[in-house]
Structure formats: C-alpha cells, structure tokens
Protein backbone atom coordinates (compact mmCIF):
# COMPACT_ATOMS: atom_id res chain seq x y z
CA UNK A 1 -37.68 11.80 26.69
CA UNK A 2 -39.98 13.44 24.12
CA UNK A 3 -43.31 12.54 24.54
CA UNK A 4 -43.89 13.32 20.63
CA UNK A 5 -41.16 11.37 18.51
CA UNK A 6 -38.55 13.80 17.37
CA UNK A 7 -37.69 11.45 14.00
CA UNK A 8 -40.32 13.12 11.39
CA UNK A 9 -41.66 9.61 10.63
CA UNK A 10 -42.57 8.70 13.92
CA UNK A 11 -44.25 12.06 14.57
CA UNK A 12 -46.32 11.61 11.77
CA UNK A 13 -47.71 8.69 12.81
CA UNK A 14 -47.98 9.45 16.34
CA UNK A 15 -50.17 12.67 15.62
CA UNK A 16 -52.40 10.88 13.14
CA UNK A 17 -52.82 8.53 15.82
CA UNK A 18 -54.05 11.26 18.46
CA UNK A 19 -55.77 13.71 16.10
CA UNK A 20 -59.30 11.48 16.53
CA UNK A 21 -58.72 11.27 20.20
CA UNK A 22 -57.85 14.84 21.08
CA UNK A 23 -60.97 15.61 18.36
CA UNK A 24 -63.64 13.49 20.72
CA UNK A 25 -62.06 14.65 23.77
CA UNK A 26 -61.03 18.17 22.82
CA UNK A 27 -63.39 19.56 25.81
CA UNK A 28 -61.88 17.38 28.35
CA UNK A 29 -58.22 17.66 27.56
CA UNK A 30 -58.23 21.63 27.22
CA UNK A 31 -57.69 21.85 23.49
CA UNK A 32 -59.89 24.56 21.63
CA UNK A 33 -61.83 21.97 18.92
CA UNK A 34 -60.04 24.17 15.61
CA UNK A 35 -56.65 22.73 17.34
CA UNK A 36 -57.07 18.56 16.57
CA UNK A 37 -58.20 20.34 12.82
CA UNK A 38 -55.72 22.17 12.47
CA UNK A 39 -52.88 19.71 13.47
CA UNK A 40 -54.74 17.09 11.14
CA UNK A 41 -54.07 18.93 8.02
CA UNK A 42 -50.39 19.79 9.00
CA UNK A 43 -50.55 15.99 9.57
CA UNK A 44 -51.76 15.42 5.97
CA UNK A 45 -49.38 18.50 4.75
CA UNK A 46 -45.81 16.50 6.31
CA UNK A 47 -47.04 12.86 5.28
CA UNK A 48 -47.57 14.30 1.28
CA UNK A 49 -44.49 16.24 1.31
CA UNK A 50 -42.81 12.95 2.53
CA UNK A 51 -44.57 11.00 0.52
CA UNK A 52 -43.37 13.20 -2.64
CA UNK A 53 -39.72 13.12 -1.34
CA UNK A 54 -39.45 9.11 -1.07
CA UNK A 55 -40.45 9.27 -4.65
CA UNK A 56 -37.88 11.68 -5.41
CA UNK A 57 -35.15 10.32 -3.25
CA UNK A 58 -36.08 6.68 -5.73
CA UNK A 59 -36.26 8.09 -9.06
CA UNK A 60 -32.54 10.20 -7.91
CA UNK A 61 -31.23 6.45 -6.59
CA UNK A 62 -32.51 5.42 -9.89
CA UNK A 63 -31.12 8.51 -12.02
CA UNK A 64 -27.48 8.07 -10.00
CA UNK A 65 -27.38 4.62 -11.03
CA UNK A 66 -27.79 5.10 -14.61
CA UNK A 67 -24.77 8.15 -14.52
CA UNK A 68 -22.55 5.42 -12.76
CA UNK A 69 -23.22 3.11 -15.34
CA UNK A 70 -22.76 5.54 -18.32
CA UNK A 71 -19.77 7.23 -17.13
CA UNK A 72 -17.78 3.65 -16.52
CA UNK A 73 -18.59 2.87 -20.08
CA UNK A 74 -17.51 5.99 -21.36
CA UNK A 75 -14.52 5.68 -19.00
CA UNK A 76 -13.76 2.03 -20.20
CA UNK A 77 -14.20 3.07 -23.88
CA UNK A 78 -12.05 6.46 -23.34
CA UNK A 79 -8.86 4.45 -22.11
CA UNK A 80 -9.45 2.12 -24.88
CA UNK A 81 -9.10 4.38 -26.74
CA UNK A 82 -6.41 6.24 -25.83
CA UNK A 83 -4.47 2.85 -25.56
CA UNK A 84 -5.01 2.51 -29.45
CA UNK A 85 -3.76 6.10 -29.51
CA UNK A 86 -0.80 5.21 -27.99
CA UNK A 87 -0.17 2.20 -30.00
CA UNK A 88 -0.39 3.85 -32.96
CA UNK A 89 2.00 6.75 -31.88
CA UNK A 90 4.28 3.98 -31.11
CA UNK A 91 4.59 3.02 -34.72
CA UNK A 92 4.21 6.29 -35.62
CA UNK A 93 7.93 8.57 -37.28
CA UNK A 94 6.53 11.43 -35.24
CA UNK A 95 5.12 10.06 -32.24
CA UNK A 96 5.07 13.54 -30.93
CA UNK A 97 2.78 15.35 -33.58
CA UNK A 98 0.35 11.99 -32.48
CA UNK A 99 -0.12 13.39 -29.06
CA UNK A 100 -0.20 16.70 -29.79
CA UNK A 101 -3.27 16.01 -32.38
CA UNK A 102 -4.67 14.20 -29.51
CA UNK A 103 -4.05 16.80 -26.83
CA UNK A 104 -3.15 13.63 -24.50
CA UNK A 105 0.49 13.33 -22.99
CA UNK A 106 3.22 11.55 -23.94
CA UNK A 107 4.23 8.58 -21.87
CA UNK A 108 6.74 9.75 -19.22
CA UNK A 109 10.23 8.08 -20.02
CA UNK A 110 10.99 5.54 -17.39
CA UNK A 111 14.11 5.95 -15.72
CA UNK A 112 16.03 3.00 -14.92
CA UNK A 113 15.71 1.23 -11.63
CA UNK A 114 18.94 2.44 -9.99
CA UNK A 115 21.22 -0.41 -8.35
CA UNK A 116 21.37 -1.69 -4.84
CA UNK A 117 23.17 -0.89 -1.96
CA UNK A 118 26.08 -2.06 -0.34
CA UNK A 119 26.14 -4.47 2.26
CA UNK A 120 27.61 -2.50 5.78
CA UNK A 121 27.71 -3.26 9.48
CA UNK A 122 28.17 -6.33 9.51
CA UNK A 123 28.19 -8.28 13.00
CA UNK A 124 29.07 -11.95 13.37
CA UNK A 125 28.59 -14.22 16.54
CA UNK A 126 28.18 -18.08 17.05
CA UNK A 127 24.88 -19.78 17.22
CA UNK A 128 23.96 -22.93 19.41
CA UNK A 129 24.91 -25.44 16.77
CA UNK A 130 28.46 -23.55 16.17
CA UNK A 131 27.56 -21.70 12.84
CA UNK A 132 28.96 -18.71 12.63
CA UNK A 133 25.85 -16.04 12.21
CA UNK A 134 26.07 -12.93 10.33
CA UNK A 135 23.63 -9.69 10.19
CA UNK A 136 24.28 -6.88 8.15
CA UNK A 137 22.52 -3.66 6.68
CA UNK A 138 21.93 -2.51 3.33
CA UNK A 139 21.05 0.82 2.96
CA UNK A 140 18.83 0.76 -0.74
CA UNK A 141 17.66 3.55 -2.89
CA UNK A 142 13.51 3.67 -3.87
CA UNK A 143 12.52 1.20 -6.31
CA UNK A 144 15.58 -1.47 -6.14
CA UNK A 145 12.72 -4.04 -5.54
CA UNK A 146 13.45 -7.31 -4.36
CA UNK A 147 17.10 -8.52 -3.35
CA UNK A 148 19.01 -11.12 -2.44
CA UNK A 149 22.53 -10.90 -1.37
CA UNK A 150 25.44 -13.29 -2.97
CA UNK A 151 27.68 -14.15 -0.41
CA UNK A 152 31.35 -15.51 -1.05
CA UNK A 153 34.03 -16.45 1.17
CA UNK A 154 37.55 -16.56 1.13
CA UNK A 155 39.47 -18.42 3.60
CA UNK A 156 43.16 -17.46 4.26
CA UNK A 157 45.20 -14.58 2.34
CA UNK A 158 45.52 -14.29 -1.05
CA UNK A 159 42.80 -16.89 -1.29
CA UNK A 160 40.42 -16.33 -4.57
CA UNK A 161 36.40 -16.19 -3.36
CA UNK A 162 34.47 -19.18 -2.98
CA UNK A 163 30.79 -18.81 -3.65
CA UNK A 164 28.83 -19.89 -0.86
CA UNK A 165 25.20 -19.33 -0.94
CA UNK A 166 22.65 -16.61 -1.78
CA UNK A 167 20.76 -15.42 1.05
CA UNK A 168 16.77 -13.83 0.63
CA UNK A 169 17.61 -11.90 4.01
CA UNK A 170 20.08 -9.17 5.61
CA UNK A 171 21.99 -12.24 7.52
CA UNK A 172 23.23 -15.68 6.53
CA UNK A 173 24.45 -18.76 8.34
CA UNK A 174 28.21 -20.33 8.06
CA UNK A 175 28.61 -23.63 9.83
CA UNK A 176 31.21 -24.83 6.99
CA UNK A 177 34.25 -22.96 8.00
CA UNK A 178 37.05 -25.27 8.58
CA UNK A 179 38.57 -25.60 12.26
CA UNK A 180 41.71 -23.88 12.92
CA UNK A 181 40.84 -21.70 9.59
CA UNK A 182 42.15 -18.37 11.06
CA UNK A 183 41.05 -14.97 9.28
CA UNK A 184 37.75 -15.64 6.92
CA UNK A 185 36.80 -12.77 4.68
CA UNK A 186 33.43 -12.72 3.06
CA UNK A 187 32.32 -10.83 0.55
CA UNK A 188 28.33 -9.98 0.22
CA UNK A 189 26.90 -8.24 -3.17
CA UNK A 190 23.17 -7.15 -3.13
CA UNK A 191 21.22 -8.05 -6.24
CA UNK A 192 17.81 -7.11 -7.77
CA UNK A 193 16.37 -8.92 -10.93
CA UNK A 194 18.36 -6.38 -13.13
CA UNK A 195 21.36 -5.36 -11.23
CA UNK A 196 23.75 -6.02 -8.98
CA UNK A 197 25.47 -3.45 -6.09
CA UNK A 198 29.03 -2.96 -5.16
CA UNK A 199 29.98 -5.39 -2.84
CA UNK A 200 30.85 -5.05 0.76
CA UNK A 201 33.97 -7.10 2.52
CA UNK A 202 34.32 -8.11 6.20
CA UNK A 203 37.16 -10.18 7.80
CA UNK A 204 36.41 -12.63 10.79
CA UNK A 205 39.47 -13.69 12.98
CA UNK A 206 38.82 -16.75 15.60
CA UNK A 207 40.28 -15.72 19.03
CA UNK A 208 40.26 -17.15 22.67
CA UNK A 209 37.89 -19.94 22.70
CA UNK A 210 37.39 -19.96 18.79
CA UNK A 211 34.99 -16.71 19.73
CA UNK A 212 34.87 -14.57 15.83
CA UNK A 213 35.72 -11.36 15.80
CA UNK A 214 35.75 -8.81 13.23
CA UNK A 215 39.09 -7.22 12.25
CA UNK A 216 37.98 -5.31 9.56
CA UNK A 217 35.03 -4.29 6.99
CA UNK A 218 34.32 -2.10 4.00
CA UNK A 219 33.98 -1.67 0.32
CA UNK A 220 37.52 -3.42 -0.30
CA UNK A 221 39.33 -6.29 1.17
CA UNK A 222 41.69 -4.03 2.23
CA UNK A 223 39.74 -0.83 4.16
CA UNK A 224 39.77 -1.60 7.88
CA UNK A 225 36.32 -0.23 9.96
C-alpha cells in the first residue's frame, strides 16, 4: 500500500498535512529544509489547478445541460414541422415537388401485411378427460401479427364443415366428437386482423381401443401425408 494516496485528492491533502511537520523536523527526518518549501508550493500549484478544473468541469455540466435542452426543442419543433410538411404534401396535386422543395423524403409506401400460413403437422392424441388434443405448426411470414386459427370439423364423408371454435394457440381441444363417429376431418385456417391463410386439412380415424390416428393431412381434403 502507498504510503502517499495515489487518488490526486487525497495526496493533496495528505502533503499539506505533512509539509509543517517535515518543515519543523526537516533536520531530524533527513530532508534538506528547501524540500518541505518546495513540495508546499507544488502543494498550492495541484490544489489551484484543481480548484480551477472543478469550476470548469461545473460551468461544462452547466453548458451540456443547456445544449440538451436546446437541441430537444429544436428537435421537437423540427418534427413538428416536418409533420405539417407532410400534411400539407398530402393535400397537395404534386406531393412530390413538396418534398423535393423541402429536401425531406417521401414517406416509404407501405406494403401490405402479407397473409398467414398454413396450418401443417398436425398430431392428435387423447387427453385424461377423453378430448381428443391437437398440436399443429404454422409456419408465418414477418409481420402477419397476431393469429388465431378457425377450426372446423366435418364428421363422416361428404359431410359439409361445422365450425367449431377459434383457437388463440397452435393446438385446440375436441371432447365433442360423437362415439362411434369413425373418420373426423378438421379443417384449421390461420387468421390475422386483415387476412386469412389457406387452410390446412387433417383426417382422424378411431382404431383399437377408440385410440385416433391420423390417415391423412394437407392443403386439401383429399392429399394424403
């Protein structure tokens, strides 16, 4: 450990604090009596200069503060502007020459949010109570945004679809398929606040033990996996 502080601060102090002692006892301690003199004005020298540089440090603290402040109003005031520009190029028969006068961009055209995907992979088992549970993916492309999924069922062939519920997640409980109903296709359509996807088909058979069992899935009642 440093006997004198290394922080600048702390040094200062500490040699003000010894430069009267080593000065009295220069003799005894082995110092030549110029030494305690000159360390006392390099004292004096390092606790101006920081005394100058706090004050700078504040009034640059104070100066930063006052940019901040009148670049955020300029900011605010800029992009109020340009808002009205906008606005008025909006009205405008050559919306075009308005942005070019202004030397600011025109809005980019937004493309339309494309459609969601369709619902694949479907697997089906039984639950506890006897429902038949479903889980399926849904491969989406970017900005869809939220879905649900409208799932219909058709019981028997040449049956029309049934709506049965819409489900907020990639799987969906049955537990009102009749006994003894045989082959159950559903048919599950993703759906985003704008658009709907192409739907996606799967076909349940009950086997040994009334145990489901997939026969077939795709885009069409008819394509087999």
């Amino acid at each position: 450990m440093s006997t004198v502080p290394i922080k600048y601060p702390e040094a200062i102090a500490w040699v003000n604090t010894h430069v009267p002692i080593w000065t009295a006892a220069a003799a005894s301690i082995g110092l030549d009596p110029t030494q305690p003199v000159t360390l006392d004005a390099l004292a004096t020298a390092a606790s101006d200069a920081k005394a100058a540089y706090d004050a700078a440090k504040s009034q640059s603290d104070s100066l930063y503060e006052a940019y901040q402040l009148a670049a955020k109003e300029m900011r605010t005031q800029a992009t109020a502007q340009v808002g009205q520009i906008r606005s008025f190029a909006k009205g405008s028969s050559n919306p075009g020459a308005v942005y070019t006068a202004a030397q600011i961009p025109a809005p980019a055209d937004r493309t339309p949010k494309p459609a969601p995907g369709t619902p694949a992979l479907f697997t089906v088992g039984l639950d506890q109570s006897g429902a038949l549970s479903v889980k399926f993916k849904c491969p989406n492309p970017p900005r869809v945004g939220a879905l649900s999924y409208i799932v219909e069922r058709s019981i028997g062939s040449q049956q029309p679809f049934v709506y049965l519920m819409t489900a907020a997640e990639r799987s969906f409980d049955d537990d009102t398929v009749p006994y003894g109903s045989g082959d159950v296709t559903y048919r599950v359509t993703a759906q985003s606040p704008t658009k709907k996807g192409l739907p996606g088909y799967f076909t349940v058979r009950f086997g040994v033990n009334n145990q489901p069992q997939i026969i077939s899935q795709g885009t069409s009642e008819q394509k087999a996996s």
